[in-house]
N, C-alpha and C. Protein backbone atom coordinates (compact mmCIF):
# COMPACT_ATOMS: atom_id res chain seq x y z
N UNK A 1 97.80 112.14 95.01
CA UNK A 1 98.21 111.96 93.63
C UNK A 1 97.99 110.51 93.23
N UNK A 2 97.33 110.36 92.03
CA UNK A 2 97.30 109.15 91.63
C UNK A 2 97.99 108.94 89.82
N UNK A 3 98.80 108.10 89.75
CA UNK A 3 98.70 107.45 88.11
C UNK A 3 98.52 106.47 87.96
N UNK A 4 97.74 106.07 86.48
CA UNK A 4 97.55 104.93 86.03
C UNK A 4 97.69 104.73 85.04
N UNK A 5 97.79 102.98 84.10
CA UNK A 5 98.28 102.86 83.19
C UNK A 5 97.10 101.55 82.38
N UNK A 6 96.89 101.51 81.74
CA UNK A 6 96.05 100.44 80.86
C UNK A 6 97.19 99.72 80.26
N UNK A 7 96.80 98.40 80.29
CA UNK A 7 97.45 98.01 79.12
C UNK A 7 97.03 98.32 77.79
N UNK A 8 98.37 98.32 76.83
CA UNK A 8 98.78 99.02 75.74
C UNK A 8 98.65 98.04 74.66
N UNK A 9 98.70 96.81 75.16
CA UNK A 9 98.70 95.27 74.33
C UNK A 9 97.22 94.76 74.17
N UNK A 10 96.08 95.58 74.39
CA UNK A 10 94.79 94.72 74.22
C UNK A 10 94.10 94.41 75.50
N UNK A 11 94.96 94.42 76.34
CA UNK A 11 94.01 93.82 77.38
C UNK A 11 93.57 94.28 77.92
N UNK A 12 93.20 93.88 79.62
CA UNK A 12 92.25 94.37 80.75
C UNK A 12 93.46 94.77 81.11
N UNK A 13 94.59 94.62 81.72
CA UNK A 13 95.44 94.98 82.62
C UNK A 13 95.53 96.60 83.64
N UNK A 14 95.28 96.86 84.22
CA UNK A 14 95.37 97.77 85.15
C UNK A 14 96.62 98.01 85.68
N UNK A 15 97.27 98.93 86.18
CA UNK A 15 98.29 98.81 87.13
C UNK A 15 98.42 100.60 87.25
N UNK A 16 98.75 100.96 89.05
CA UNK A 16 98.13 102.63 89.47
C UNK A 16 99.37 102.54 90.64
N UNK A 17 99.16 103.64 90.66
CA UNK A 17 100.02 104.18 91.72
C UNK A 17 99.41 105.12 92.59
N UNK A 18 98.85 105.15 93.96
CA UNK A 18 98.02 105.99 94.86
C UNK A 18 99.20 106.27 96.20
N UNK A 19 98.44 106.97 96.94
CA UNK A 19 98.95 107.39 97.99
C UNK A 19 97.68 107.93 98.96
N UNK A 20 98.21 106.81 100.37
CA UNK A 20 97.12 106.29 100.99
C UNK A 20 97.82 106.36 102.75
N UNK A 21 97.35 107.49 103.68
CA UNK A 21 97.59 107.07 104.79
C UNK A 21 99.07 107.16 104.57
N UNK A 22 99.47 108.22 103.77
CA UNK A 22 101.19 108.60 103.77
C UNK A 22 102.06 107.73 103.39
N UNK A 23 101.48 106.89 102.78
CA UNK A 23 102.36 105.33 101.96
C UNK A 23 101.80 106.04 100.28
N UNK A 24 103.41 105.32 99.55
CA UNK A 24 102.82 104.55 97.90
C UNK A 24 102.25 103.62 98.01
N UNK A 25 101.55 103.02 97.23
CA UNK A 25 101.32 101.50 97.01
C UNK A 25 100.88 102.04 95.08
N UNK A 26 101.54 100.43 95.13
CA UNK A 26 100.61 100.10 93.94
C UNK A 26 99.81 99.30 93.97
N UNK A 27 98.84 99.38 92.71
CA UNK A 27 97.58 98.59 92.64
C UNK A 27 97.82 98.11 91.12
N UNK A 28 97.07 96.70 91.11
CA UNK A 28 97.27 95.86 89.96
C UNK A 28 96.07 95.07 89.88
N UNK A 29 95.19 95.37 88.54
CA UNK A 29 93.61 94.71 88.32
C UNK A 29 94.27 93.60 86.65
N UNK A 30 93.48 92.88 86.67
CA UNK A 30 94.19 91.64 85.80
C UNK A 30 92.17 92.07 84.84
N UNK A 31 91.34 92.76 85.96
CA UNK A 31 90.17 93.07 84.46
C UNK A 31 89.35 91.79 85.02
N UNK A 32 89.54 91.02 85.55
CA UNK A 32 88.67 89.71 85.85
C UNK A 32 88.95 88.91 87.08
N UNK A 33 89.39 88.62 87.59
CA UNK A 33 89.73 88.25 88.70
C UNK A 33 90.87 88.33 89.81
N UNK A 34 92.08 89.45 89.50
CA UNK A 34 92.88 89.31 90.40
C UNK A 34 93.24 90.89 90.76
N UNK A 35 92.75 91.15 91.90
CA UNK A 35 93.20 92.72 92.20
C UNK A 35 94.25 92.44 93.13
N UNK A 36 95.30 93.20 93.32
CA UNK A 36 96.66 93.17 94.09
C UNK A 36 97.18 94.56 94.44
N UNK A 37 97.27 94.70 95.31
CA UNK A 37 97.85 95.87 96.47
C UNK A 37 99.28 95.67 97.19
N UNK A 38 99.92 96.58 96.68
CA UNK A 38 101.35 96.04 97.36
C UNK A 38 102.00 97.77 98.16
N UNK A 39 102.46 97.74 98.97
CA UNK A 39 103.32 98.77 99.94
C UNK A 39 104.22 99.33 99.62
N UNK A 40 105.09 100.65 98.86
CA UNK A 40 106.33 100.47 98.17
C UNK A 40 106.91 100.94 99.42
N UNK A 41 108.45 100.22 99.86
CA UNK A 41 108.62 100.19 101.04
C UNK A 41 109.78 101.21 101.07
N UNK A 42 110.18 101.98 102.04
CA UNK A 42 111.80 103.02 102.07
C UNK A 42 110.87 104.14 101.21
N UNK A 43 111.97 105.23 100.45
CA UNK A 43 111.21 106.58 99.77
C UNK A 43 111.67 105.93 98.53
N UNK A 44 110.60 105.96 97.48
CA UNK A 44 111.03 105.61 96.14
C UNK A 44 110.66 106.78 95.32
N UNK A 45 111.48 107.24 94.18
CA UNK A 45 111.14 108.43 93.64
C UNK A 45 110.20 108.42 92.32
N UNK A 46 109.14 108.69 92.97
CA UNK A 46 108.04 108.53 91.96
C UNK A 46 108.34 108.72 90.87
N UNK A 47 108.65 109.34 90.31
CA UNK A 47 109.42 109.14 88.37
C UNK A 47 109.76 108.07 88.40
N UNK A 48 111.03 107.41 89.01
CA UNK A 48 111.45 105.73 88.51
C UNK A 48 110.20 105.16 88.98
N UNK A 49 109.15 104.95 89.88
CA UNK A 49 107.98 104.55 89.90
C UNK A 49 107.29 104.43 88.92
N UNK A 50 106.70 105.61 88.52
CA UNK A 50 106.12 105.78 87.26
C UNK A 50 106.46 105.42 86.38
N UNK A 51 107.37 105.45 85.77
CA UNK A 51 108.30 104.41 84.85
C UNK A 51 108.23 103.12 84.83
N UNK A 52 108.86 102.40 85.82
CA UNK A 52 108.34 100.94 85.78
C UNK A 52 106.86 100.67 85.27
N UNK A 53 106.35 101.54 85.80
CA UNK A 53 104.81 101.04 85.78
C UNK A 53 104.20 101.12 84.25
N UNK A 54 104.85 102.58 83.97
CA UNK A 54 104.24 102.54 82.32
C UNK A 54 104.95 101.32 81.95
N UNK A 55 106.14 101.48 81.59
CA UNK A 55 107.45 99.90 80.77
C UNK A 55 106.43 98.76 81.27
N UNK A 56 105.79 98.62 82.49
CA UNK A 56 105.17 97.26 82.38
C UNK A 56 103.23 97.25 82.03
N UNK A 57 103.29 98.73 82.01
CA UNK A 57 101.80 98.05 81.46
C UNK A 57 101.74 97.92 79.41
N UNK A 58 102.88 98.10 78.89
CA UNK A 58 103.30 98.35 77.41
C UNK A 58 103.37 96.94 77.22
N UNK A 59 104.24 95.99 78.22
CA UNK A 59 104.04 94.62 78.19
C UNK A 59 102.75 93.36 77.48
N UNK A 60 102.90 92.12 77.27
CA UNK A 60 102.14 91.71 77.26
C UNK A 60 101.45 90.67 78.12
N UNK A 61 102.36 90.51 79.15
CA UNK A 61 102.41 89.82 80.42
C UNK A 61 103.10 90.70 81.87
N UNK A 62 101.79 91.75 81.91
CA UNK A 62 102.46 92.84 82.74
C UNK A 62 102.71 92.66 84.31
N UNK A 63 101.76 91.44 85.00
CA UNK A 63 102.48 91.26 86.02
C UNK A 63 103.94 90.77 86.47
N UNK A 64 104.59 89.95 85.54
CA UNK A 64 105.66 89.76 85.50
C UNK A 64 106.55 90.60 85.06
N UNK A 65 106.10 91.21 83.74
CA UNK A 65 107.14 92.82 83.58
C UNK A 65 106.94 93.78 84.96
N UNK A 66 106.04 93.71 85.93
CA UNK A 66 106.10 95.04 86.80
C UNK A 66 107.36 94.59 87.71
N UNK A 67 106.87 93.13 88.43
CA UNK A 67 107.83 92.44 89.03
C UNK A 67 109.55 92.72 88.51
N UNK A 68 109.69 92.83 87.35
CA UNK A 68 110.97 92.92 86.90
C UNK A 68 111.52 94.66 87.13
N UNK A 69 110.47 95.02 86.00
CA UNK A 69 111.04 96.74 86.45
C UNK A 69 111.16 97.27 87.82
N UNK A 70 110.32 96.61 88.84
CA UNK A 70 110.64 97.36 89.74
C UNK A 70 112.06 96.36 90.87
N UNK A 71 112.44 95.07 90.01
CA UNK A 71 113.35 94.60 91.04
C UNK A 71 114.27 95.90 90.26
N UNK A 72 114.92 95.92 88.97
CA UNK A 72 116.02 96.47 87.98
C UNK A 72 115.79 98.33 88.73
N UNK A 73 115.05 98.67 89.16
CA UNK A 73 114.77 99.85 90.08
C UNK A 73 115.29 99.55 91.73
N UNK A 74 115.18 98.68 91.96
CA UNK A 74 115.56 98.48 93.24
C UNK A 74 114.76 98.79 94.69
N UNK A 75 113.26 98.61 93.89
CA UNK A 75 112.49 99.18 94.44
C UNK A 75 111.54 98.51 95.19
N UNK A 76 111.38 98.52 96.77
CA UNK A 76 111.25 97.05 98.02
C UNK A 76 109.95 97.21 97.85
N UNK A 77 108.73 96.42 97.44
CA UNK A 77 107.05 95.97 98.05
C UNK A 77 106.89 94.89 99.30
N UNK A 78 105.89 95.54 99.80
CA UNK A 78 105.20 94.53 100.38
C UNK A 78 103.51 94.26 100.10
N UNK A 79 103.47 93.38 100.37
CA UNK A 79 101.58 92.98 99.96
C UNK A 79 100.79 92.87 100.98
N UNK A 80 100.02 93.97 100.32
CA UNK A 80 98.98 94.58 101.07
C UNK A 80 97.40 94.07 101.00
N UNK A 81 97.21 93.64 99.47
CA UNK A 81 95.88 92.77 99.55
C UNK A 81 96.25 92.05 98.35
N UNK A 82 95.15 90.92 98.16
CA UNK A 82 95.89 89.81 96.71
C UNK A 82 96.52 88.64 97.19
């Protein structure tokens, strides 16, 4: 299963949710130079997943909105590439 989200504000922004080798991760493309891979760590329930992710690609500075929705979720990453 995969989702993804464009930014909603104009930009390049990317940000997905895959499942890889029995892990979440998300993935985060900035459109020009910064791709980022992170581990979602413990079981997180993909709906509040998905959620954060849309709420931060609606943003206009979505790496820092993802960072937020998913602390206010409670939801542990680790980095995987980036």
């Amino acid at each position: 299963m995969q989702t993804s989200f464009h930014a909603s504000t104009g930009g390049f922004d990317f940000v997905g949710m895959r499942h890889r080798h029995g892990d979440v991760e998300i993935v985060y493309d900035d459109g020009v130079a910064r791709r980022m891979v992170w581990r979602v760590l413990g079981k997180a329930n993909e709906g509040q997943l998905g959620e954060a992710l849309a709420r931060a690609a609606r943003q206009v500075k979505v790496l820092p909105a993802l960072y937020a929705e998913l602390r206010k979720r409670s939801i542990a990453i680790e980095t995987v590439a980036g």
